[in-house]
Protein backbone atom coordinates (compact mmCIF):
# COMPACT_ATOMS: atom_id res chain seq x y z
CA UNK A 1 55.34 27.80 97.66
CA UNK A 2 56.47 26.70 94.30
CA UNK A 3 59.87 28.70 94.31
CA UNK A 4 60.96 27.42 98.20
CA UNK A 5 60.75 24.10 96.60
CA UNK A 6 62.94 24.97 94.02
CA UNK A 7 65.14 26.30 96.06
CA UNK A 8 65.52 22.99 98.30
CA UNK A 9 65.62 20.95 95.28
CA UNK A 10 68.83 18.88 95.36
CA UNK A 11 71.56 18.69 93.22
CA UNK A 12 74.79 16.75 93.58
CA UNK A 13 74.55 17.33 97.30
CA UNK A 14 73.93 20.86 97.08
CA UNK A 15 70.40 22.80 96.50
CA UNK A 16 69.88 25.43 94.28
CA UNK A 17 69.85 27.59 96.92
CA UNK A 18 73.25 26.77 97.50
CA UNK A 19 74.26 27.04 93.77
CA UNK A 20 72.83 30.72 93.29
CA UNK A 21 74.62 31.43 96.63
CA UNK A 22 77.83 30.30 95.06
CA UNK A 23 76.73 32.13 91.44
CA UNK A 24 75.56 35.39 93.46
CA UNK A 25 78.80 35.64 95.87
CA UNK A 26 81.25 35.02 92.38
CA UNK A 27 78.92 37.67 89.93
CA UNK A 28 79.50 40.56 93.11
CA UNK A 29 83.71 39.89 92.77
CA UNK A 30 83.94 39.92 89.74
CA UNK A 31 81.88 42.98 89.09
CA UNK A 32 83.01 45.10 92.04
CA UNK A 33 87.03 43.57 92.18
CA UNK A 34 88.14 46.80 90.82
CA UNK A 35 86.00 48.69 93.07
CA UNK A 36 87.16 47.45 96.17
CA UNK A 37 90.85 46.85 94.61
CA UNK A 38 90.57 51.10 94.69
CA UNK A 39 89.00 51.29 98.28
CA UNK A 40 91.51 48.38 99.90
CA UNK A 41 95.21 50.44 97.93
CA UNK A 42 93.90 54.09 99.34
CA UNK A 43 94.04 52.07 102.68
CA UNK A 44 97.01 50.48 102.30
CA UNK A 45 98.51 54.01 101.12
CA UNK A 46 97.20 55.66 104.60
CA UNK A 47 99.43 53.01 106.71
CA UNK A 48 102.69 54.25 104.18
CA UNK A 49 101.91 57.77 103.24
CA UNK A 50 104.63 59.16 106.03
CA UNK A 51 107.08 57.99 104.04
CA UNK A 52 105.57 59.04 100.58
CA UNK A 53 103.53 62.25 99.42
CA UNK A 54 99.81 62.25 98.13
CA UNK A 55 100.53 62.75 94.70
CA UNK A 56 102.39 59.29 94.59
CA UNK A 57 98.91 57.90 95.52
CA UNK A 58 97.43 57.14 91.71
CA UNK A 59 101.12 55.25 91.05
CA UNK A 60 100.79 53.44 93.95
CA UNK A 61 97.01 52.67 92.79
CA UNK A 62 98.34 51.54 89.60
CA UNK A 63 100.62 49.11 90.77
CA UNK A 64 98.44 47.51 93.32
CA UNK A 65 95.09 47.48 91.17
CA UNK A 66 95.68 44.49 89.10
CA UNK A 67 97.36 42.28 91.45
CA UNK A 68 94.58 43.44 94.23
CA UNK A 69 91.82 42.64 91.72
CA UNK A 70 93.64 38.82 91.33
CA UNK A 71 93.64 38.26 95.05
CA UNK A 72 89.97 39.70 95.99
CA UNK A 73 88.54 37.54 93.21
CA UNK A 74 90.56 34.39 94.95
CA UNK A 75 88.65 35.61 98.06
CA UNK A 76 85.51 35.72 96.77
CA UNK A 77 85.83 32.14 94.95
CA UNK A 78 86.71 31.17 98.19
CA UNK A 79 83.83 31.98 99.98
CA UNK A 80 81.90 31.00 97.12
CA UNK A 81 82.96 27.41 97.53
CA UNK A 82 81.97 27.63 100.96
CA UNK A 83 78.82 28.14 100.12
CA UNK A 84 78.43 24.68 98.78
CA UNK A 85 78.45 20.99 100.96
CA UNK A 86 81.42 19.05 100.51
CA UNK A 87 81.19 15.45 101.62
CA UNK A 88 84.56 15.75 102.62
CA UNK A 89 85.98 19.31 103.36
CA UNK A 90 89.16 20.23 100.94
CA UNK A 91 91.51 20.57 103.74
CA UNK A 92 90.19 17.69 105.43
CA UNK A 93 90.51 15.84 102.33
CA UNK A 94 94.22 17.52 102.20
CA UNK A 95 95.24 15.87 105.02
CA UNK A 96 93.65 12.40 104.37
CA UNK A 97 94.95 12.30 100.59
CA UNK A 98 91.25 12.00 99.37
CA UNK A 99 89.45 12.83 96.50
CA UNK A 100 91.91 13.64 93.49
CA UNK A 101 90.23 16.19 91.88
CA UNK A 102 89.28 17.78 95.52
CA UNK A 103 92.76 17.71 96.43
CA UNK A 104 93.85 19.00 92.50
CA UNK A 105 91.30 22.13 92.60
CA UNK A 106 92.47 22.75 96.49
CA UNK A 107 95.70 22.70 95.82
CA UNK A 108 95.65 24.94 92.64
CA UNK A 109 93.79 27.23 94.39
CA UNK A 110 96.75 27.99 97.35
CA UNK A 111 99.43 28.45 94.46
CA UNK A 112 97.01 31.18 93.07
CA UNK A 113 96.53 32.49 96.58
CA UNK A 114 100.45 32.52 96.91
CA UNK A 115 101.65 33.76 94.12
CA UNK A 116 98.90 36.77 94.57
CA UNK A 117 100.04 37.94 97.34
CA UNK A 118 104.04 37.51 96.36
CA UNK A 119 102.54 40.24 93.32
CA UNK A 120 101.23 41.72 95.91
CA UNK A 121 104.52 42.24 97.92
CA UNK A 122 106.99 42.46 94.96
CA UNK A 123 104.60 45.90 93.90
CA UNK A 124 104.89 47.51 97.33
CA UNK A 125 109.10 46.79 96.68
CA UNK A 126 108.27 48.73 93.40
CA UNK A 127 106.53 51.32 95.02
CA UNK A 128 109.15 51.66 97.99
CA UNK A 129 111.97 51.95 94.98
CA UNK A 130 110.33 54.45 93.09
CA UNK A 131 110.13 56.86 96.34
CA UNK A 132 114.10 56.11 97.17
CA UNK A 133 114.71 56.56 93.73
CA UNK A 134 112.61 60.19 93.86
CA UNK A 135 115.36 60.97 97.27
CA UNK A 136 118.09 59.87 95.67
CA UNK A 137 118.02 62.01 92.79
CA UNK A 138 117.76 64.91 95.15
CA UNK A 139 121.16 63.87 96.30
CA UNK A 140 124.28 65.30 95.21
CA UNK A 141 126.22 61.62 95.36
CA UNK A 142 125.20 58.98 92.97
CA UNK A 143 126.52 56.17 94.60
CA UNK A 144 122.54 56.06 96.09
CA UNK A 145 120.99 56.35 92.51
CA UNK A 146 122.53 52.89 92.07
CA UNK A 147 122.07 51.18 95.35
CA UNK A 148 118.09 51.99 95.11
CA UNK A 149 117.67 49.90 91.85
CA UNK A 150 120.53 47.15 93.58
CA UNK A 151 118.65 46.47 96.47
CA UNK A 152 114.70 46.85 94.87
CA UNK A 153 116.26 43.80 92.14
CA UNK A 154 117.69 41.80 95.44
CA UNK A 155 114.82 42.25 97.82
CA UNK A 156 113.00 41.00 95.24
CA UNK A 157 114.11 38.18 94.73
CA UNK A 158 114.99 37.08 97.96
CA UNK A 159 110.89 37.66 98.47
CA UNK A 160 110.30 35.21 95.07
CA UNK A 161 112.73 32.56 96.69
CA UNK A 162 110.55 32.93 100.04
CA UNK A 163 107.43 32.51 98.46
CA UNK A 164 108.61 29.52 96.54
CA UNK A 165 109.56 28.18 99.72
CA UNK A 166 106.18 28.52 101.42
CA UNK A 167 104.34 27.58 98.55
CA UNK A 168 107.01 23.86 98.90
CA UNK A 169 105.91 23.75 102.42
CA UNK A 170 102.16 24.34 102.27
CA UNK A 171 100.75 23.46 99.35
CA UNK A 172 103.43 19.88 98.60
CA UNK A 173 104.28 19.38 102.16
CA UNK A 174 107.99 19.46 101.56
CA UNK A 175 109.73 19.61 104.77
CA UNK A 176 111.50 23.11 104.12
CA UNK A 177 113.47 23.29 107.16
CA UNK A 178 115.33 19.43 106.07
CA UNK A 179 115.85 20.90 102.62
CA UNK A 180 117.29 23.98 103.41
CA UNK A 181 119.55 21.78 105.75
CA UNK A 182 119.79 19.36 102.56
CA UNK A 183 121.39 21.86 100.59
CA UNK A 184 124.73 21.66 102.13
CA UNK A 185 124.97 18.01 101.17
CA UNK A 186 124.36 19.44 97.15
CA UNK A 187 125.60 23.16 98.12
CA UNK A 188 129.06 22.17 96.24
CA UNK A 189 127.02 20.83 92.98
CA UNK A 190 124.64 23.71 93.04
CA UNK A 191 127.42 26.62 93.27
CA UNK A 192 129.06 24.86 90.73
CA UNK A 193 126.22 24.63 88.65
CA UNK A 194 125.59 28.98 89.54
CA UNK A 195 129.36 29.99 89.36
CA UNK A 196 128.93 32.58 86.81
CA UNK A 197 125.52 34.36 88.96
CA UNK A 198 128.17 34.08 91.86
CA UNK A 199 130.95 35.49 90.15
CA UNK A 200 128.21 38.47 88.40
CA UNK A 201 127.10 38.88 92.18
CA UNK A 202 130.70 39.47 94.27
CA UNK A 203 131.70 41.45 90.79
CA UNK A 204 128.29 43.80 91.74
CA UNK A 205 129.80 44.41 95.50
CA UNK A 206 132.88 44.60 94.17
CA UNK A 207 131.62 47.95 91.42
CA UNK A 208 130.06 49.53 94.66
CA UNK A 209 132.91 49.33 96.80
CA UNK A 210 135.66 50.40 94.73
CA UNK A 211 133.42 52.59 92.67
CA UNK A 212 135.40 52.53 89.00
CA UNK A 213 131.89 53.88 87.70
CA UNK A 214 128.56 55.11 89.25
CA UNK A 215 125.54 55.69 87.25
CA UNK A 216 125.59 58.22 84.68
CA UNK A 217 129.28 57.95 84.02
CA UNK A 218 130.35 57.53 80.49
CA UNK A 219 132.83 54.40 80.56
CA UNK A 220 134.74 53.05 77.38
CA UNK A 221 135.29 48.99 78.29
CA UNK A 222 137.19 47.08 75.81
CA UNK A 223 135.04 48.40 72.22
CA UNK A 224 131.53 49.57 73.69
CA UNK A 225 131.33 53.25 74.76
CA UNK A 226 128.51 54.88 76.53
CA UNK A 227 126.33 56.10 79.36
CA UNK A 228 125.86 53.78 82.49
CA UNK A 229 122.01 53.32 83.14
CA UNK A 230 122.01 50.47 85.41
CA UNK A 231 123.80 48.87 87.96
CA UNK A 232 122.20 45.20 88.62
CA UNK A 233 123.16 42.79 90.99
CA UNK A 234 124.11 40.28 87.82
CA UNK A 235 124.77 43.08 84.67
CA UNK A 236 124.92 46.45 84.25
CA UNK A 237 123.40 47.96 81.18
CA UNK A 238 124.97 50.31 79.33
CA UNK A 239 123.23 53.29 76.27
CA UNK A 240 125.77 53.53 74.03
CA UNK A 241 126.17 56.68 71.88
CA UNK A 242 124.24 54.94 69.02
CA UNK A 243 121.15 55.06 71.49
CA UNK A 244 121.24 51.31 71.53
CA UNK A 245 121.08 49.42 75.13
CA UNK A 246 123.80 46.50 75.89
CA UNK A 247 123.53 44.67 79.21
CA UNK A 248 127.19 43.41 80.33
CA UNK A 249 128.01 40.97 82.98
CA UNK A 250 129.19 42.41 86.20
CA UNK A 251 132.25 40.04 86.08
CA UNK A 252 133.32 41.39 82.65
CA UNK A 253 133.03 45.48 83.84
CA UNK A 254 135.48 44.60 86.50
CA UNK A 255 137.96 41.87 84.23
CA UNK A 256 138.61 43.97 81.71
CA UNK A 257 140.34 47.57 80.97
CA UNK A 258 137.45 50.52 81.98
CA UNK A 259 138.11 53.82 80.83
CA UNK A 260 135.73 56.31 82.96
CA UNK A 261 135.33 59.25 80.66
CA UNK A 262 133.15 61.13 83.02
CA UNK A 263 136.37 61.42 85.08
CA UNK A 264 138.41 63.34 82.53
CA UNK A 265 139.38 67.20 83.20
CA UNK A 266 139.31 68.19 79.99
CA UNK A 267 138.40 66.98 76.38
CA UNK A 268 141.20 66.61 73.58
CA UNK A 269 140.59 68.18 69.97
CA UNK A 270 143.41 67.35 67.82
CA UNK A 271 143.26 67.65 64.10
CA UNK A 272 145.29 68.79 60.76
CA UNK A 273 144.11 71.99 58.99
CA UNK A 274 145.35 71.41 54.65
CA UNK A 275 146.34 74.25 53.06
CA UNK A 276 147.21 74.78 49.51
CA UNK A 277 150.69 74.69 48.55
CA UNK A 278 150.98 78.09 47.10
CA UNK A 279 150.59 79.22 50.52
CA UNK A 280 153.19 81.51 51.55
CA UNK A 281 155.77 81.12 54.38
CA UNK A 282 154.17 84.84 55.89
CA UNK A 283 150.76 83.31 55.09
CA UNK A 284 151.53 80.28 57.26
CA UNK A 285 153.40 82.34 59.78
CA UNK A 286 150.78 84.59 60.36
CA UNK A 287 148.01 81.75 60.40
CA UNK A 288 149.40 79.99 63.13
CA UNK A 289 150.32 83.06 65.07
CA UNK A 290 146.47 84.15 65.55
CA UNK A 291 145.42 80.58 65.64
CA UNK A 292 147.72 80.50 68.73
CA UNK A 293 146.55 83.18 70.14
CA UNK A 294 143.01 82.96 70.00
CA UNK A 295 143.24 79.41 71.38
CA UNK A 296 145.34 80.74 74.21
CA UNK A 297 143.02 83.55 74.91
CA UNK A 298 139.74 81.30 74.89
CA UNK A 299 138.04 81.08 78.05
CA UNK A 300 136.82 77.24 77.86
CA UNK A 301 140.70 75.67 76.88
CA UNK A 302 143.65 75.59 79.23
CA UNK A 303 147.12 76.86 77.88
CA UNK A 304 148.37 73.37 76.42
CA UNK A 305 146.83 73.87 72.87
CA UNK A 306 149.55 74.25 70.15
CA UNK A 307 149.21 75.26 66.59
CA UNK A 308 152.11 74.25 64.50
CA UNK A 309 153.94 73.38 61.21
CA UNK A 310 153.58 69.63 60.98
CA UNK A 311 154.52 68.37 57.51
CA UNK A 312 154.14 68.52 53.46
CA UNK A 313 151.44 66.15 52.71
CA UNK A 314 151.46 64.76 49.11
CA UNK A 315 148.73 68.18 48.33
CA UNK A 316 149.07 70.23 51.18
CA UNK A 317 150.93 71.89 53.74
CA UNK A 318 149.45 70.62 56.98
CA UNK A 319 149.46 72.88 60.25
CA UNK A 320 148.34 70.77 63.19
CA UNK A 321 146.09 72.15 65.75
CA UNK A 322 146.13 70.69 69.14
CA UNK A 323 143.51 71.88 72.47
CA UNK A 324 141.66 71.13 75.22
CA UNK A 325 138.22 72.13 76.53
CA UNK A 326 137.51 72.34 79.84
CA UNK A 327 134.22 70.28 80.35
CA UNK A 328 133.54 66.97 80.58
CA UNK A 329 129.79 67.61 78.80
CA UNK A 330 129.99 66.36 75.30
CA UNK A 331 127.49 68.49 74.19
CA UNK A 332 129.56 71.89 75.58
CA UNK A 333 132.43 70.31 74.21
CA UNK A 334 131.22 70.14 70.36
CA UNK A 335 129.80 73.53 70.76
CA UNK A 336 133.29 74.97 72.05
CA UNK A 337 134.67 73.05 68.91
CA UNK A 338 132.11 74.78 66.70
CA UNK A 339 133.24 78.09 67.85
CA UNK A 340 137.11 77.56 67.19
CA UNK A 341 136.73 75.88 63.83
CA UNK A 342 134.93 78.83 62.80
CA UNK A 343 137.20 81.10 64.17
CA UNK A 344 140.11 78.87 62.03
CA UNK A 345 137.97 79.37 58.80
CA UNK A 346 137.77 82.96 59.51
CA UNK A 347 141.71 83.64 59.87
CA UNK A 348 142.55 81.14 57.08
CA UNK A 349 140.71 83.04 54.72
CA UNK A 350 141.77 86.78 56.24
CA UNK A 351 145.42 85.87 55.48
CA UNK A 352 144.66 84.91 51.65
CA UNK A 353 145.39 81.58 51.90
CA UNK A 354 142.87 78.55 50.68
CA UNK A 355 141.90 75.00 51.96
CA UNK A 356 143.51 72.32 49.99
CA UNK A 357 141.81 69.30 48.87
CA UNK A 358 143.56 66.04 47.52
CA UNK A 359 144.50 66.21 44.00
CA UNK A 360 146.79 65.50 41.60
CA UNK A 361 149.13 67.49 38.57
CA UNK A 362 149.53 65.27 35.63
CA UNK A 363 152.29 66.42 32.73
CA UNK A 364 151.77 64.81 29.41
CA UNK A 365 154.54 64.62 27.20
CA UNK A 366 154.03 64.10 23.31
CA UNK A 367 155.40 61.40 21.63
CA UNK A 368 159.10 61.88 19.53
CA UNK A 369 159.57 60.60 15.71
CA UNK A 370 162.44 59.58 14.79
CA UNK A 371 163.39 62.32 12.34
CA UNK A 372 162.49 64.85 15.19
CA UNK A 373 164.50 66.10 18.26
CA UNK A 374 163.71 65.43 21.46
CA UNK A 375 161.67 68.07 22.86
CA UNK A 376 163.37 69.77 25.93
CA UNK A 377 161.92 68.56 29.44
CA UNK A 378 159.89 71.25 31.38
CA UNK A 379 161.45 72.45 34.67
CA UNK A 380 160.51 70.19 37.29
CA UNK A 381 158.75 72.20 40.06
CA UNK A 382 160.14 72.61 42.98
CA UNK A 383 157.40 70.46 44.93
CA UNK A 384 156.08 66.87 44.44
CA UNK A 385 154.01 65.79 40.91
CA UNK A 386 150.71 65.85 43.46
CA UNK A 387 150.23 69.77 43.72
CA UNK A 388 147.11 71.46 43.81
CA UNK A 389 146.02 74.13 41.65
């Protein structure tokens, strides 16, 4: 038959039998990767679904797909090759330093194999995070909602370091085990050379010991303020209240002056209320009497606030108003505030009296001929040349 002998023709050592072997066994990976990606995650799911729930399954699907689909196609190209005659087999030739490009293409081939299945690993540590993460935030404490992203961030790259370590030993035949000993000869030059990681790393053991923040706590360190997000094992990243994200070094959270605002009892309001200066003394009296009251009397301050007197400003009299809200919510806190400056503008203008504003009184005085008296001076008034009328 005319097509057998086609298919025994010989080509570079290989018939064409061979070849559509190797073309067939590439065309079914690549078209049916996903496929099987889908099959091979819902059975990897089975063996951890006792610590997870089925409705995690189409996240854990979604981080295993793409790295799945990377490694089956490596299998398949794999037994593709295998499909063809080698003169010299690839490990073969491995071992016996033969054949360049052979030994090239083989060696390519086990990075890509490694470095699939480290994706492989470093998505089931994102998987395993995001279900400690889910517990964690059932928890009352928060010291867990920290470790979980801690540890996920270390495991991984401890599992990065071991894979570059395999991938020394297999695929360049370094002697691991003499380099790893090695290191102690060069472990002074090297720590040297990573004293700030260090230093970021025992400052990170050193935040989840002592605890002078946990995550959600708004901290004030020297002039950033805001919400902490993240606890790494080198930074910790911080939202400030302009919605904007700063990473800091571990080693500067712990050197310099934190300020945990989450940890204050109550929040201060402290502010001057201008009035005019034809304000009365009963007026002012009176004013600060119900201000004092009603801030004594509210149910969300303590009984610290004070109301008082505090000076003549160059267009005012100024009456100061001093309280504190119980919460440690800003958003309660600006609400309460709200309330009790409306409350201020309604007694301020029950009693008669007005807000003040800055401005000035300016006498003009015409000129005097010679021939002419001197007009008499107007009385000074009683208060300074910047009154408001």
């Amino acid at each position: 038959m005319l097509w057998r002998d086609i298919l025994r023709y010989e080509f570079l050592d290989n018939t064409v039998a061979n070849y559509l072997w190797f073309a067939g066994i590439l065309l079914f990976g690549f078209l049916f990767k996903t496929i099987l990606s889908r099959l091979l995650s819902g059975l990897i799911f089975r063996l951890v679904k006792r610590f997870s729930q089925a409705e995690n399954l189409p996240i854990f699907r979604r981080l295993l797909l793409q790295p799945l689909e990377v490694l089956l196609f490596l299998v398949f190209l794999y037994f593709a090759f295998k499909a063809l005659d080698y003169p010299l087999d690839p490990t073969e030739a491995a071992r016996k330093k033969d054949n360049f490009l052979r030994l090239f293409t083989f060696r390519t081939y086990q990075i890509f194999v490694i470095s699939s299945l480290t994706w492989v690993v470093l998505r089931l540590i994102d998987f395993a995070g995001h279900i400690f993460s889910l517990r964690a935030e059932r928890t009352a404490s928060k010291l867990d909602d920290q470790l979980v992203p801690f540890f996920k961030d270390f495991t991984k790259v401890l599992v990065v370091l071991l894979s570059f370590l395999v991938m020394l030993g297999t695929v360049f035949g370094v002697n691991v085990a003499g380099l790893v000993a090695g290191l102690g000869v060069g472990g002074l030059a090297i720590a040297f050379a990573a004293k700030e990681s260090i230093e970021n790393l025992l400052a990170s053991f050193t935040i989840f010991l002592d605890q002078p923040f946990v995550v959600g706590d708004l901290v004030q360190v020297a002039d950033i303020t805001g919400s902490v997000e993240k606890i790494g094992f080198r930074s910790t990243r911080i939202r400030t209240l302009e919605k904007s994200f700063v990473t800091l070094p571990n080693k500067f959270m712990i050197d310099k002056a934190l300020n945990n605002l989450s940890l204050r009892t109550f929040r201060r309001a402290d502010f001057m209320i201008n009035l005019t200066y034809d304000t009365t003394s009963a007026q002012m009296r009176a004013i600060i009497r119900e201000l004092q009251a009603y801030i004594d009397q509210h149910p969300r301050t303590n009984q610290d606030g004070r109301i008082r007197f505090s000076a003549l400003g160059a267009s005012s009299k100024d009456i100061m108003v001093l309280y504190f809200v119980a919460t440690m919510d800003w958003n309660e806190y600006i609400d309460v505030k709200e309330e009790i400056n409306y409350k201020i503008v309604d007694i301020v203008e029950r009693n008669g009296a007005a807000f003040a504003f800055p401005s000035q009184t300016v006498y003009l005085q015409p000129p005097t001929l010679p021939d002419q008296k001197k007009p008499e001076q107007p009385t000074r008034p009683p208060f300074p040349d910047t009154d408001i009328r």
